[in-house]
PDB file of N, CA and C in Angstrom:
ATOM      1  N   UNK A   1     -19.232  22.462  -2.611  1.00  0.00           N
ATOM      2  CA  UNK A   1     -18.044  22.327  -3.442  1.00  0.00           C
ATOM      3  C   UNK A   1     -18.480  22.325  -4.904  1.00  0.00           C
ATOM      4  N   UNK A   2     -17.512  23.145  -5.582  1.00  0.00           N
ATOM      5  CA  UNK A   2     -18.444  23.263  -6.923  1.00  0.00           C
ATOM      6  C   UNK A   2     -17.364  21.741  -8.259  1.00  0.00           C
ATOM      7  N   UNK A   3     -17.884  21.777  -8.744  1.00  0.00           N
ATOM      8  CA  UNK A   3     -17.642  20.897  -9.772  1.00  0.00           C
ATOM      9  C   UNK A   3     -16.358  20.818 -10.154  1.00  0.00           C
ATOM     10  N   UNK A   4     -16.103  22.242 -10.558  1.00  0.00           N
ATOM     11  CA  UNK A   4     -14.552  22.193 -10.546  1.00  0.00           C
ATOM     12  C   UNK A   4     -13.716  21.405  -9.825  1.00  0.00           C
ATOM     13  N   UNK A   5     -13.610  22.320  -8.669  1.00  0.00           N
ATOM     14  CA  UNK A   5     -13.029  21.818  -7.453  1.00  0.00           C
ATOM     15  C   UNK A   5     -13.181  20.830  -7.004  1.00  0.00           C
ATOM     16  N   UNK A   6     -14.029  19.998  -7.468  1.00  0.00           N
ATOM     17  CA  UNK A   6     -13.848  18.309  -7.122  1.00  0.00           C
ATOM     18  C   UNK A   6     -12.765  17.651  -8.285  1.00  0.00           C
ATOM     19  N   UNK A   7     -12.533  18.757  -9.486  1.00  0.00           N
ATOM     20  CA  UNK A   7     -11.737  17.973 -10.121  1.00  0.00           C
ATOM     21  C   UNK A   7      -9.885  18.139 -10.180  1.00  0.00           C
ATOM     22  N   UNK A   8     -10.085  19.241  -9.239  1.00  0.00           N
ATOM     23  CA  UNK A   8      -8.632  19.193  -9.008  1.00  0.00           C
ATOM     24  C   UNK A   8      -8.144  18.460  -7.481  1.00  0.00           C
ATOM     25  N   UNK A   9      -6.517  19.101  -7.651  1.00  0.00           N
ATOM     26  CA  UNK A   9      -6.255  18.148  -6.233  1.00  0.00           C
ATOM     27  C   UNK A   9      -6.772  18.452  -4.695  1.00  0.00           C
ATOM     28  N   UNK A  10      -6.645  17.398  -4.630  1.00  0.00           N
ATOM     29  CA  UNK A  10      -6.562  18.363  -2.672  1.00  0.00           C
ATOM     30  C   UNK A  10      -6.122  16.642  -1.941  1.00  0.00           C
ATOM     31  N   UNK A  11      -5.216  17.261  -1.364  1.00  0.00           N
ATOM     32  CA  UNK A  11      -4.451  16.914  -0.263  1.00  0.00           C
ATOM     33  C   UNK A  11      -5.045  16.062   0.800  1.00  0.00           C
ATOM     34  N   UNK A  12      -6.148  16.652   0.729  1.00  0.00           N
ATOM     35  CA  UNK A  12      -6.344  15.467   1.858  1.00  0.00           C
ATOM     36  C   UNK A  12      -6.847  14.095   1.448  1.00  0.00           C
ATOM     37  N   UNK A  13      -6.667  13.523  -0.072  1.00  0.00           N
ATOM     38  CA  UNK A  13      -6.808  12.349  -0.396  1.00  0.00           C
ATOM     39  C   UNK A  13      -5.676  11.553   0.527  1.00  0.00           C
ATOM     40  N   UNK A  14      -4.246  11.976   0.439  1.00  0.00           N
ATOM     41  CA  UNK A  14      -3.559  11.764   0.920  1.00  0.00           C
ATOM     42  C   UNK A  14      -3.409  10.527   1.955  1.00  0.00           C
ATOM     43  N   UNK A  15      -4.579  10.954   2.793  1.00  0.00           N
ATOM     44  CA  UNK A  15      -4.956  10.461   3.760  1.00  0.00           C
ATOM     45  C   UNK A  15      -5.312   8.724   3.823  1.00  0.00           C
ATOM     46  N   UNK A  16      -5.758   8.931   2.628  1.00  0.00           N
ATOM     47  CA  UNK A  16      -6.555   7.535   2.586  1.00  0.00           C
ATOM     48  C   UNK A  16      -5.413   6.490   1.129  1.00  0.00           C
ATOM     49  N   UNK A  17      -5.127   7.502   0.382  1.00  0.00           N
ATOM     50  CA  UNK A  17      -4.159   7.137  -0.370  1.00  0.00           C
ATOM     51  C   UNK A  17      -2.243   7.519  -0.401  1.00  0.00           C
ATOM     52  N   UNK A  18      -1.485   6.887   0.950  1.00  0.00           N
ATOM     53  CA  UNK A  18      -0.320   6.916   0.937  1.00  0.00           C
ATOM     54  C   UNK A  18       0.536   7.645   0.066  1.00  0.00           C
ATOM     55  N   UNK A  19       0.430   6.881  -1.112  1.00  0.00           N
ATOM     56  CA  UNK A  19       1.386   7.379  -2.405  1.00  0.00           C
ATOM     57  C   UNK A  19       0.959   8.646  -3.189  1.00  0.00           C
ATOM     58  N   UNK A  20      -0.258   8.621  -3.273  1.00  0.00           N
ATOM     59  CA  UNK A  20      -0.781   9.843  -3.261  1.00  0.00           C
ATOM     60  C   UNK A  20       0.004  11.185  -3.101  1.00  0.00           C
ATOM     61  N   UNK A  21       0.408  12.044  -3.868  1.00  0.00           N
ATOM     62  CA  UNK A  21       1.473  12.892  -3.710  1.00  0.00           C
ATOM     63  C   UNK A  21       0.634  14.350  -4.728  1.00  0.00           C
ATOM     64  N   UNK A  22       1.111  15.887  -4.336  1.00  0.00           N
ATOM     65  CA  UNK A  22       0.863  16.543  -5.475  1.00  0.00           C
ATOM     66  C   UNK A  22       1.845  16.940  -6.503  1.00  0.00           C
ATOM     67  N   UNK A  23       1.274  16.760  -7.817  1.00  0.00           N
ATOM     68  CA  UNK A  23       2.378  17.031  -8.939  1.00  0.00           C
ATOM     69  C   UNK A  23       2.548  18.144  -9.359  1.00  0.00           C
ATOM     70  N   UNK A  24       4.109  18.558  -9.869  1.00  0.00           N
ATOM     71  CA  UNK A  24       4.808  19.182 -10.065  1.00  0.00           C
ATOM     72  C   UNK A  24       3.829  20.528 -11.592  1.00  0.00           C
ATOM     73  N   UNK A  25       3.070  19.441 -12.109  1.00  0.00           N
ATOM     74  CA  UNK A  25       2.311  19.574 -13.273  1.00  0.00           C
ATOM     75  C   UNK A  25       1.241  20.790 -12.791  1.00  0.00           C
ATOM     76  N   UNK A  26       0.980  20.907 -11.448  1.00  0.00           N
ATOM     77  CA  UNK A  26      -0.501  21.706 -10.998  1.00  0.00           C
ATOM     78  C   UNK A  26      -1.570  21.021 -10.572  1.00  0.00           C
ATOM     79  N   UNK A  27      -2.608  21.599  -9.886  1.00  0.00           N
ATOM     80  CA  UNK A  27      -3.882  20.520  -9.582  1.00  0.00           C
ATOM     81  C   UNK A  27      -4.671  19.896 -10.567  1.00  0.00           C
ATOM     82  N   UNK A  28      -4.796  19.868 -11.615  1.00  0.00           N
ATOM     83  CA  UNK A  28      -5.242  19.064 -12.386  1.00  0.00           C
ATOM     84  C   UNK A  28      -4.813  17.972 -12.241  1.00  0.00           C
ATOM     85  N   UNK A  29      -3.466  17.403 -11.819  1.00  0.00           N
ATOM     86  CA  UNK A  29      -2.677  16.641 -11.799  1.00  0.00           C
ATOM     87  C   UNK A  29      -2.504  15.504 -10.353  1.00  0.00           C
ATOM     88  N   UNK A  30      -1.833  14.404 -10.600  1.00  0.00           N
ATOM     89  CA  UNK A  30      -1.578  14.103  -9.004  1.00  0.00           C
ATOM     90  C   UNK A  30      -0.194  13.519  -9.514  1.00  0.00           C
ATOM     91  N   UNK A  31       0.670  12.643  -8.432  1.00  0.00           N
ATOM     92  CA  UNK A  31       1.871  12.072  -8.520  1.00  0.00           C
ATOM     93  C   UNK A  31       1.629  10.860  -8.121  1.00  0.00           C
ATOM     94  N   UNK A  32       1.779   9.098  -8.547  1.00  0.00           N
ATOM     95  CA  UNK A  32       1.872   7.910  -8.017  1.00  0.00           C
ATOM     96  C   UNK A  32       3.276   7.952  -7.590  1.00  0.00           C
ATOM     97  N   UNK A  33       3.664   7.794  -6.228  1.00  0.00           N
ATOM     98  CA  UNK A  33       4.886   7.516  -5.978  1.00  0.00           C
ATOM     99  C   UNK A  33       4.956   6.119  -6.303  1.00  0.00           C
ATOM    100  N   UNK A  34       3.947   5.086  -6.357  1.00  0.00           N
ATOM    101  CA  UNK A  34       3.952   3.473  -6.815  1.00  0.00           C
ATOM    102  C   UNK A  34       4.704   3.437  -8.325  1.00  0.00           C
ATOM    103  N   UNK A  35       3.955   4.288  -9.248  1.00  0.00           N
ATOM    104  CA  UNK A  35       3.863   4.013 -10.987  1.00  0.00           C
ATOM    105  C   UNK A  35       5.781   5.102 -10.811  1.00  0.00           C
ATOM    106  N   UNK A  36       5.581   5.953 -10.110  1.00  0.00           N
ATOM    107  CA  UNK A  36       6.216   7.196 -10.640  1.00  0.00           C
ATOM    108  C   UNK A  36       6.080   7.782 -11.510  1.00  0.00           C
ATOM    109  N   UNK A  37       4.913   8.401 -11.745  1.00  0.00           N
ATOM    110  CA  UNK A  37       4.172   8.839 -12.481  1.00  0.00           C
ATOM    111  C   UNK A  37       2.765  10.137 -12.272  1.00  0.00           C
ATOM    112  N   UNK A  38       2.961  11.153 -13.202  1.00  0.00           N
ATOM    113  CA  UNK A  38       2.446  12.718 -13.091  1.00  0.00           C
ATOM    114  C   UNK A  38       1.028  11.993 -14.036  1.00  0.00           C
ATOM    115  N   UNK A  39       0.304  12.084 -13.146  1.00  0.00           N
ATOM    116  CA  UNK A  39      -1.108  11.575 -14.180  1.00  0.00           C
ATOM    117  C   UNK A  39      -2.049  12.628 -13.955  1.00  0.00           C
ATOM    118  N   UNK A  40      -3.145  12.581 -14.994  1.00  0.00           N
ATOM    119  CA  UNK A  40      -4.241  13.579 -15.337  1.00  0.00           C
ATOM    120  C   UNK A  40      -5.714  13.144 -13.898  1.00  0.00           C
ATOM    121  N   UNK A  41      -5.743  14.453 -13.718  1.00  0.00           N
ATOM    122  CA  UNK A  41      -7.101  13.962 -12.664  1.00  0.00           C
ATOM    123  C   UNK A  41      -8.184  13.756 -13.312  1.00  0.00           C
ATOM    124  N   UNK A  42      -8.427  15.024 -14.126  1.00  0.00           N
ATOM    125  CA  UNK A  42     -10.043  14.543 -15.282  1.00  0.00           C
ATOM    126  C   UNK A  42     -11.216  14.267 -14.326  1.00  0.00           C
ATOM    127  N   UNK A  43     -11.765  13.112 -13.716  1.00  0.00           N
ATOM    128  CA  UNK A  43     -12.648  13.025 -12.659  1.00  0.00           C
ATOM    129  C   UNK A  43     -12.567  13.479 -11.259  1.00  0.00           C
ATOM    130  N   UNK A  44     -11.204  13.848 -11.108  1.00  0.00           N
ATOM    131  CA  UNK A  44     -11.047  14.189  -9.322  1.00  0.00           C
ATOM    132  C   UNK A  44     -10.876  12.438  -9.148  1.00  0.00           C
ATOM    133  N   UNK A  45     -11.301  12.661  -7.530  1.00  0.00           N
ATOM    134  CA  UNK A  45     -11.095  11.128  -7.082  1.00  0.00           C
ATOM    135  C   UNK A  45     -11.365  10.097  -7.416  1.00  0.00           C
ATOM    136  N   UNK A  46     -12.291  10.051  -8.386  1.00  0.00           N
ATOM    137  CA  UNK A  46     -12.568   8.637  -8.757  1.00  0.00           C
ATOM    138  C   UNK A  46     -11.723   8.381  -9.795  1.00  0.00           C
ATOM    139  N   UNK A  47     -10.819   9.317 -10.205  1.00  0.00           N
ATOM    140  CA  UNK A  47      -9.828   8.623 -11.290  1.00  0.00           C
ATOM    141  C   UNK A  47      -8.527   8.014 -10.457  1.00  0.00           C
ATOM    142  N   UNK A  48      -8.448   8.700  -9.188  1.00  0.00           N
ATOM    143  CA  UNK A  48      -7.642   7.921  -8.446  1.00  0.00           C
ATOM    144  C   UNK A  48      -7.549   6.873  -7.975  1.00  0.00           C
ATOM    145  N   UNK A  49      -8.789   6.502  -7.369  1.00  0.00           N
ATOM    146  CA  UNK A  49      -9.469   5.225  -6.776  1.00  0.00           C
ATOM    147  C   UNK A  49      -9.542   4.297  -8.348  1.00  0.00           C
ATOM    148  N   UNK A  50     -10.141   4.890  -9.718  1.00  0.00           N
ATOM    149  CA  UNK A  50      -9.685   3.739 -10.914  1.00  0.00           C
ATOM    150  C   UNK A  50      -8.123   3.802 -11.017  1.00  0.00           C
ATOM    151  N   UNK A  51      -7.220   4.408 -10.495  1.00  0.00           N
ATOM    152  CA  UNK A  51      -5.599   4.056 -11.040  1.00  0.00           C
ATOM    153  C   UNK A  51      -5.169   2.950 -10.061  1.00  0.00           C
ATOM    154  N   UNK A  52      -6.032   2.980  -8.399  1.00  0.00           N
ATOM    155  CA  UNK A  52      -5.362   1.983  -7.636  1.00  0.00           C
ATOM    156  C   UNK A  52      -5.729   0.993  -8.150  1.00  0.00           C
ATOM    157  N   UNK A  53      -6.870   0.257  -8.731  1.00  0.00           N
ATOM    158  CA  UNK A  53      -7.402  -0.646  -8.926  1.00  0.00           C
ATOM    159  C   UNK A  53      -6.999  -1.171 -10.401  1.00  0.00           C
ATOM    160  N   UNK A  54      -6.178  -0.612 -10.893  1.00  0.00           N
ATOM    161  CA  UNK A  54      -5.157  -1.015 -11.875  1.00  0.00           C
ATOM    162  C   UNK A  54      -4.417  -2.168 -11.494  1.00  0.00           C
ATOM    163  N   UNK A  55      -4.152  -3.311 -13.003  1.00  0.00           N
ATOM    164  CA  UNK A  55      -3.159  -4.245 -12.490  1.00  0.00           C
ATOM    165  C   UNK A  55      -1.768  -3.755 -12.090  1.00  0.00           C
ATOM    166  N   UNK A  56      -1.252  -2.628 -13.295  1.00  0.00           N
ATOM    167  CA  UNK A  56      -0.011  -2.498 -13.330  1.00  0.00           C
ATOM    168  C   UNK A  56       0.511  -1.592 -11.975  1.00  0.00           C
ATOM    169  N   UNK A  57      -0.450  -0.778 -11.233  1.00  0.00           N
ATOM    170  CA  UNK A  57      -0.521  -0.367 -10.191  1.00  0.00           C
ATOM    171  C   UNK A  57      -0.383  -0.896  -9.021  1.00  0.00           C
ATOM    172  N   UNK A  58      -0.783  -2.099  -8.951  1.00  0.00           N
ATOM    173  CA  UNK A  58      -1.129  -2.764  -7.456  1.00  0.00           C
ATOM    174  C   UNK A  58       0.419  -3.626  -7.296  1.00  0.00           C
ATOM    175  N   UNK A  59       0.816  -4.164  -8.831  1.00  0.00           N
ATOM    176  CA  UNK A  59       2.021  -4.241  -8.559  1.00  0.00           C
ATOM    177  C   UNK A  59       3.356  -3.646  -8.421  1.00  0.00           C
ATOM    178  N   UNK A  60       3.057  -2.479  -8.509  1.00  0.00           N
ATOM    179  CA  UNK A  60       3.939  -1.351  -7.925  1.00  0.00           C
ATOM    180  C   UNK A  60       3.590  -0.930  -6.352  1.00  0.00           C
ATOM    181  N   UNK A  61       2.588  -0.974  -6.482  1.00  0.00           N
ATOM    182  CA  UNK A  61       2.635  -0.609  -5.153  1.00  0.00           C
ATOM    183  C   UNK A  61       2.958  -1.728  -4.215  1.00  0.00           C
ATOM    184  N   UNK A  62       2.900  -3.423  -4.346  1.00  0.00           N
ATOM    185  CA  UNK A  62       3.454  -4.089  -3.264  1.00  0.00           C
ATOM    186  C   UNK A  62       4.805  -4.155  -3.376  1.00  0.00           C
ATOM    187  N   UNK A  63       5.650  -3.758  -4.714  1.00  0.00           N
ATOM    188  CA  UNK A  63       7.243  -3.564  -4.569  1.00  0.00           C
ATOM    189  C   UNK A  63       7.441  -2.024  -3.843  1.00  0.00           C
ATOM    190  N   UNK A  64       6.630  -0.953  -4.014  1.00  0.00           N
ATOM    191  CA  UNK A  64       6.587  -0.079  -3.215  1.00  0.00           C
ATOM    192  C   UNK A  64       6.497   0.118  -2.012  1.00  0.00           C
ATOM    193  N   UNK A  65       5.794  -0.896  -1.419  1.00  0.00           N
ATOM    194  CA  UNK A  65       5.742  -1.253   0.141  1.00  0.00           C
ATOM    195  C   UNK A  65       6.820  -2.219   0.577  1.00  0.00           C
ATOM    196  N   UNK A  66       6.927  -2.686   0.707  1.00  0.00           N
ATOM    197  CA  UNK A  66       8.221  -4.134   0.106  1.00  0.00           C
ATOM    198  C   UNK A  66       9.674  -3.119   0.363  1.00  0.00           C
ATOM    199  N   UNK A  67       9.703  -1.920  -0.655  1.00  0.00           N
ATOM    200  CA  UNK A  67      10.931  -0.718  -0.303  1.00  0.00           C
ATOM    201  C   UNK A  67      10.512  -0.031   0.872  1.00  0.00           C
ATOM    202  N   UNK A  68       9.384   0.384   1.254  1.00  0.00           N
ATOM    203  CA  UNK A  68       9.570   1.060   2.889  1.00  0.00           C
ATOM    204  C   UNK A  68       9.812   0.130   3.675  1.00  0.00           C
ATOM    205  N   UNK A  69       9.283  -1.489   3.841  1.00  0.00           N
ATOM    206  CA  UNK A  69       9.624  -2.118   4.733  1.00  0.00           C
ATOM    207  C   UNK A  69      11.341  -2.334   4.444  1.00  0.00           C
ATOM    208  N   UNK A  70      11.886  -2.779   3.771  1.00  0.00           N
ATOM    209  CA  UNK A  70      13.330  -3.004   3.659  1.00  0.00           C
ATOM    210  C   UNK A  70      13.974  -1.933   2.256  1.00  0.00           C
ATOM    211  N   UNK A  71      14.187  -1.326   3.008  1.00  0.00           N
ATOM    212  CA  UNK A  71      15.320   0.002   1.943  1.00  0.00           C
ATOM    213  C   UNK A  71      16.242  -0.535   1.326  1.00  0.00           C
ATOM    214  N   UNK A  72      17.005  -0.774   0.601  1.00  0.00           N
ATOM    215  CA  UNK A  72      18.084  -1.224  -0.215  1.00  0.00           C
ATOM    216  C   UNK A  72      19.324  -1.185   0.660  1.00  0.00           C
ATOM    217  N   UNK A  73      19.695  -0.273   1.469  1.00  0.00           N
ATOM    218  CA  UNK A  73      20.823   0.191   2.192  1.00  0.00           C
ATOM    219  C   UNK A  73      20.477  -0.707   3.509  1.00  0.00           C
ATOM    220  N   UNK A  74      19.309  -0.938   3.984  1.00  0.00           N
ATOM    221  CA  UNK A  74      19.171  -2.169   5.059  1.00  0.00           C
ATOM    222  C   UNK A  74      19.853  -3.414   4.465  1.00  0.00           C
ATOM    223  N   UNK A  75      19.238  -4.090   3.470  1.00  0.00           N
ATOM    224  CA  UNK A  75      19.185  -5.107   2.880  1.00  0.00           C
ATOM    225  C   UNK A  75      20.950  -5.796   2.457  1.00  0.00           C
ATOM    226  N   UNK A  76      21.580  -4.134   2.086  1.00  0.00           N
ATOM    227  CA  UNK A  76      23.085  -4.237   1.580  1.00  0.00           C
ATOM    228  C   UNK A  76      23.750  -5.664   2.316  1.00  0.00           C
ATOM    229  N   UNK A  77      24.292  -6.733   1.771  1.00  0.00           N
ATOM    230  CA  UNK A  77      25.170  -7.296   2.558  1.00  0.00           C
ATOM    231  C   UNK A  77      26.361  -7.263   2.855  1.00  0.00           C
ATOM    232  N   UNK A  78      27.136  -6.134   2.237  1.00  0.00           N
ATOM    233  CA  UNK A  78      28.030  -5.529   2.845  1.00  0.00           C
ATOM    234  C   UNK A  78      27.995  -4.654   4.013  1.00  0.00           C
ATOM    235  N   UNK A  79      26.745  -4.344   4.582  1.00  0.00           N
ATOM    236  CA  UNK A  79      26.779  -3.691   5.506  1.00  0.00           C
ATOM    237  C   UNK A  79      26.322  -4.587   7.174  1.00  0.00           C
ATOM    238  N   UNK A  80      25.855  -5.798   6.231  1.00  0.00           N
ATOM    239  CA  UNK A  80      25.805  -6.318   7.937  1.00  0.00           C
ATOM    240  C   UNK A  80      26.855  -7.186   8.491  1.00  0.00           C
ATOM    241  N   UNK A  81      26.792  -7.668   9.796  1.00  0.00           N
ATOM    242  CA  UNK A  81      27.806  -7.803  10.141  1.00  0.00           C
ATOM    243  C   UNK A  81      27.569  -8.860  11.016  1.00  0.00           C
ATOM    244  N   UNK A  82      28.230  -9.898  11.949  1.00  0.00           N
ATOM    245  CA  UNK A  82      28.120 -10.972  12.637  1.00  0.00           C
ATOM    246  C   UNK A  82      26.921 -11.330  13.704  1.00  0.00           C
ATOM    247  N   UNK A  83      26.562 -10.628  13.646  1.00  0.00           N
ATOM    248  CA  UNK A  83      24.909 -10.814  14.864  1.00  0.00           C
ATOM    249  C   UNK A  83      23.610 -11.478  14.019  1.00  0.00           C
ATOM    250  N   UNK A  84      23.628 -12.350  12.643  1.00  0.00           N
ATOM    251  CA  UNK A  84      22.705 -12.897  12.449  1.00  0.00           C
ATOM    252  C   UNK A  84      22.350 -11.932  11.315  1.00  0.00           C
ATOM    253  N   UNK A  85      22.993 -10.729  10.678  1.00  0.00           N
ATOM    254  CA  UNK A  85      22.729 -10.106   9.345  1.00  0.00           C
ATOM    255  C   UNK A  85      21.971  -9.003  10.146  1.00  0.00           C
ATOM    256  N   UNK A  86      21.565  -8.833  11.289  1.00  0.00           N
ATOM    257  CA  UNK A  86      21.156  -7.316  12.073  1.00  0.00           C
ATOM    258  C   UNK A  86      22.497  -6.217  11.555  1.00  0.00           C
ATOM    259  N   UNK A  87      22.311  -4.463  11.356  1.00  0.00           N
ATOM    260  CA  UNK A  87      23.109  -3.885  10.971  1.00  0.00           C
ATOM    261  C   UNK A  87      22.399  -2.789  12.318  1.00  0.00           C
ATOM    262  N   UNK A  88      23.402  -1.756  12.607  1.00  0.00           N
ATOM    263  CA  UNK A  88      23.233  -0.306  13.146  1.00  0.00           C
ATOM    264  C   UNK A  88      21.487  -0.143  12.885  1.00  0.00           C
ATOM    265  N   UNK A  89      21.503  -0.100  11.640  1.00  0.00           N
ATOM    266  CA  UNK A  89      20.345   0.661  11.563  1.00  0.00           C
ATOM    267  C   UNK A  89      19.280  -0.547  11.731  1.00  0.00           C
ATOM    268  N   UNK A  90      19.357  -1.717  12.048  1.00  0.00           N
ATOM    269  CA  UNK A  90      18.001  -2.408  12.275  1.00  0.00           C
ATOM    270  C   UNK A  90      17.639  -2.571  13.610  1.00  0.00           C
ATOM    271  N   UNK A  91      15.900  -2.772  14.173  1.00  0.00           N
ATOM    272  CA  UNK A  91      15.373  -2.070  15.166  1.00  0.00           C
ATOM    273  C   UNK A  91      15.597  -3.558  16.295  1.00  0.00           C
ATOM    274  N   UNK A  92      16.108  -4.807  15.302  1.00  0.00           N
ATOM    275  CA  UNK A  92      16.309  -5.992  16.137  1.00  0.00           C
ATOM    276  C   UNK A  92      18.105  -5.626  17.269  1.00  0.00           C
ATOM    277  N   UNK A  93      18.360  -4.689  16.513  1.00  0.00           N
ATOM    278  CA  UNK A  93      20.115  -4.407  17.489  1.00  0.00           C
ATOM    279  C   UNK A  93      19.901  -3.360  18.313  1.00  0.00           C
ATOM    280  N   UNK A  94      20.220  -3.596  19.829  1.00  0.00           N
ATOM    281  CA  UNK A  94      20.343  -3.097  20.798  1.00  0.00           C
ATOM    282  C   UNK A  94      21.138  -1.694  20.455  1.00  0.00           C
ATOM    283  N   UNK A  95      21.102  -0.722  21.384  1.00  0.00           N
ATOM    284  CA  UNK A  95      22.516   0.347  21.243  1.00  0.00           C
ATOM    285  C   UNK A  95      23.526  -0.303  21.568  1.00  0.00           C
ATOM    286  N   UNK A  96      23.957  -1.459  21.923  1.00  0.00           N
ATOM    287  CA  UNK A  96      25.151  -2.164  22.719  1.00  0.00           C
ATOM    288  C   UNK A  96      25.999  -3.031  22.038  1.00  0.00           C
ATOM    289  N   UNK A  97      24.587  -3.076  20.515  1.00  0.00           N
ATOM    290  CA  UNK A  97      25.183  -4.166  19.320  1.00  0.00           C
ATOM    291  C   UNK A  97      24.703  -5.394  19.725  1.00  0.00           C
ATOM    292  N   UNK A  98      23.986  -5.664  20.720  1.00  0.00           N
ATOM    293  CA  UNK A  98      23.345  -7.220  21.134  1.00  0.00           C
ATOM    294  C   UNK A  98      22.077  -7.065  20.543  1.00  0.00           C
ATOM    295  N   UNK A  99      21.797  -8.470  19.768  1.00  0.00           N
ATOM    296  CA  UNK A  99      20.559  -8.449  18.845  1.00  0.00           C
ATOM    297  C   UNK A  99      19.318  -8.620  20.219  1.00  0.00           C
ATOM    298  N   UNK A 100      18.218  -7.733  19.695  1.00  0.00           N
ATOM    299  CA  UNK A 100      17.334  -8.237  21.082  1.00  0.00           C
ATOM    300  C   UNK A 100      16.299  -9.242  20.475  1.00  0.00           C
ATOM    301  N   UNK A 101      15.394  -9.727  21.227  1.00  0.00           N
ATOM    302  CA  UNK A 101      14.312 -10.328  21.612  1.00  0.00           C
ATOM    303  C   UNK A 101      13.193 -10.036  20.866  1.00  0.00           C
ATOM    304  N   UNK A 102      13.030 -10.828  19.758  1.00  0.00           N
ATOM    305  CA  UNK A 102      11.443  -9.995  19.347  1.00  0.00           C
ATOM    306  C   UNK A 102      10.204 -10.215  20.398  1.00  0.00           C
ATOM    307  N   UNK A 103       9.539  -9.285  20.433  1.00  0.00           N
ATOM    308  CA  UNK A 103       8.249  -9.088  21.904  1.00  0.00           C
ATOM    309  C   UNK A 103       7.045  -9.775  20.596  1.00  0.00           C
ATOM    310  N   UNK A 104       6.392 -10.827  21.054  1.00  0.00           N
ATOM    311  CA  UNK A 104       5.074 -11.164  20.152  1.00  0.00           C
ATOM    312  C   UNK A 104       3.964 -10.241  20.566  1.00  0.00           C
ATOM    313  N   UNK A 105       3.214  -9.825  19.085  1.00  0.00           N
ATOM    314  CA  UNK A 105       2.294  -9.035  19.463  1.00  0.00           C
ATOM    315  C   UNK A 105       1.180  -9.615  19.127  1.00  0.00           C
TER     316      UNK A 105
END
């Protein structure tokens, strides 16, 4: 792999970095879905691995995780309804509308 090409993107960081996205900008570039933000690669991966290890980063990314675990439209309290705040779309309500059983893992 030549020098270059370690400094642009490739996809299969992806892998190891979730948010990790490619930007709109070209491979020089990557996307934080955490920051929301089109940033410069300059080193290739190790500028990625220095953006996770950012303060302002890490706290985006646990409100970023925080939104995949509970979406805004889960959370709505207009949308839930008498079974204990379970809605349609949560994985604790049966198809029948009976809240089930959490299984310990």
């Amino acid at each position: 792999m030549s020098v270059k090409s370690r400094h642009l993107y490739n996809s299969k960081w992806e892998l190891t970095y979730r948010w990790l996205k490619a930007s709109v900008l070209g491979r020089k570039h990557y996307y934080c879905s955490c920051c929301r933000k089109d940033l410069k690669l300059g080193g290739g991966l190790a500028n990625v691995e220095m953006h996770a290890t950012r303060e302002k980063h890490m706290k985006n990314e646990a409100n970023w995780e925080e939104e995949l675990l509970f979406p805004p439209d889960v959370l709505d309290e207009e949308a839930a309804d008498d079974d204990g705040g379970c809605t349609s779309t949560c994985p604790m309500t049966q198809n029948n509308g009976t809240t089930a059983t959490p299984v310990p893992m």
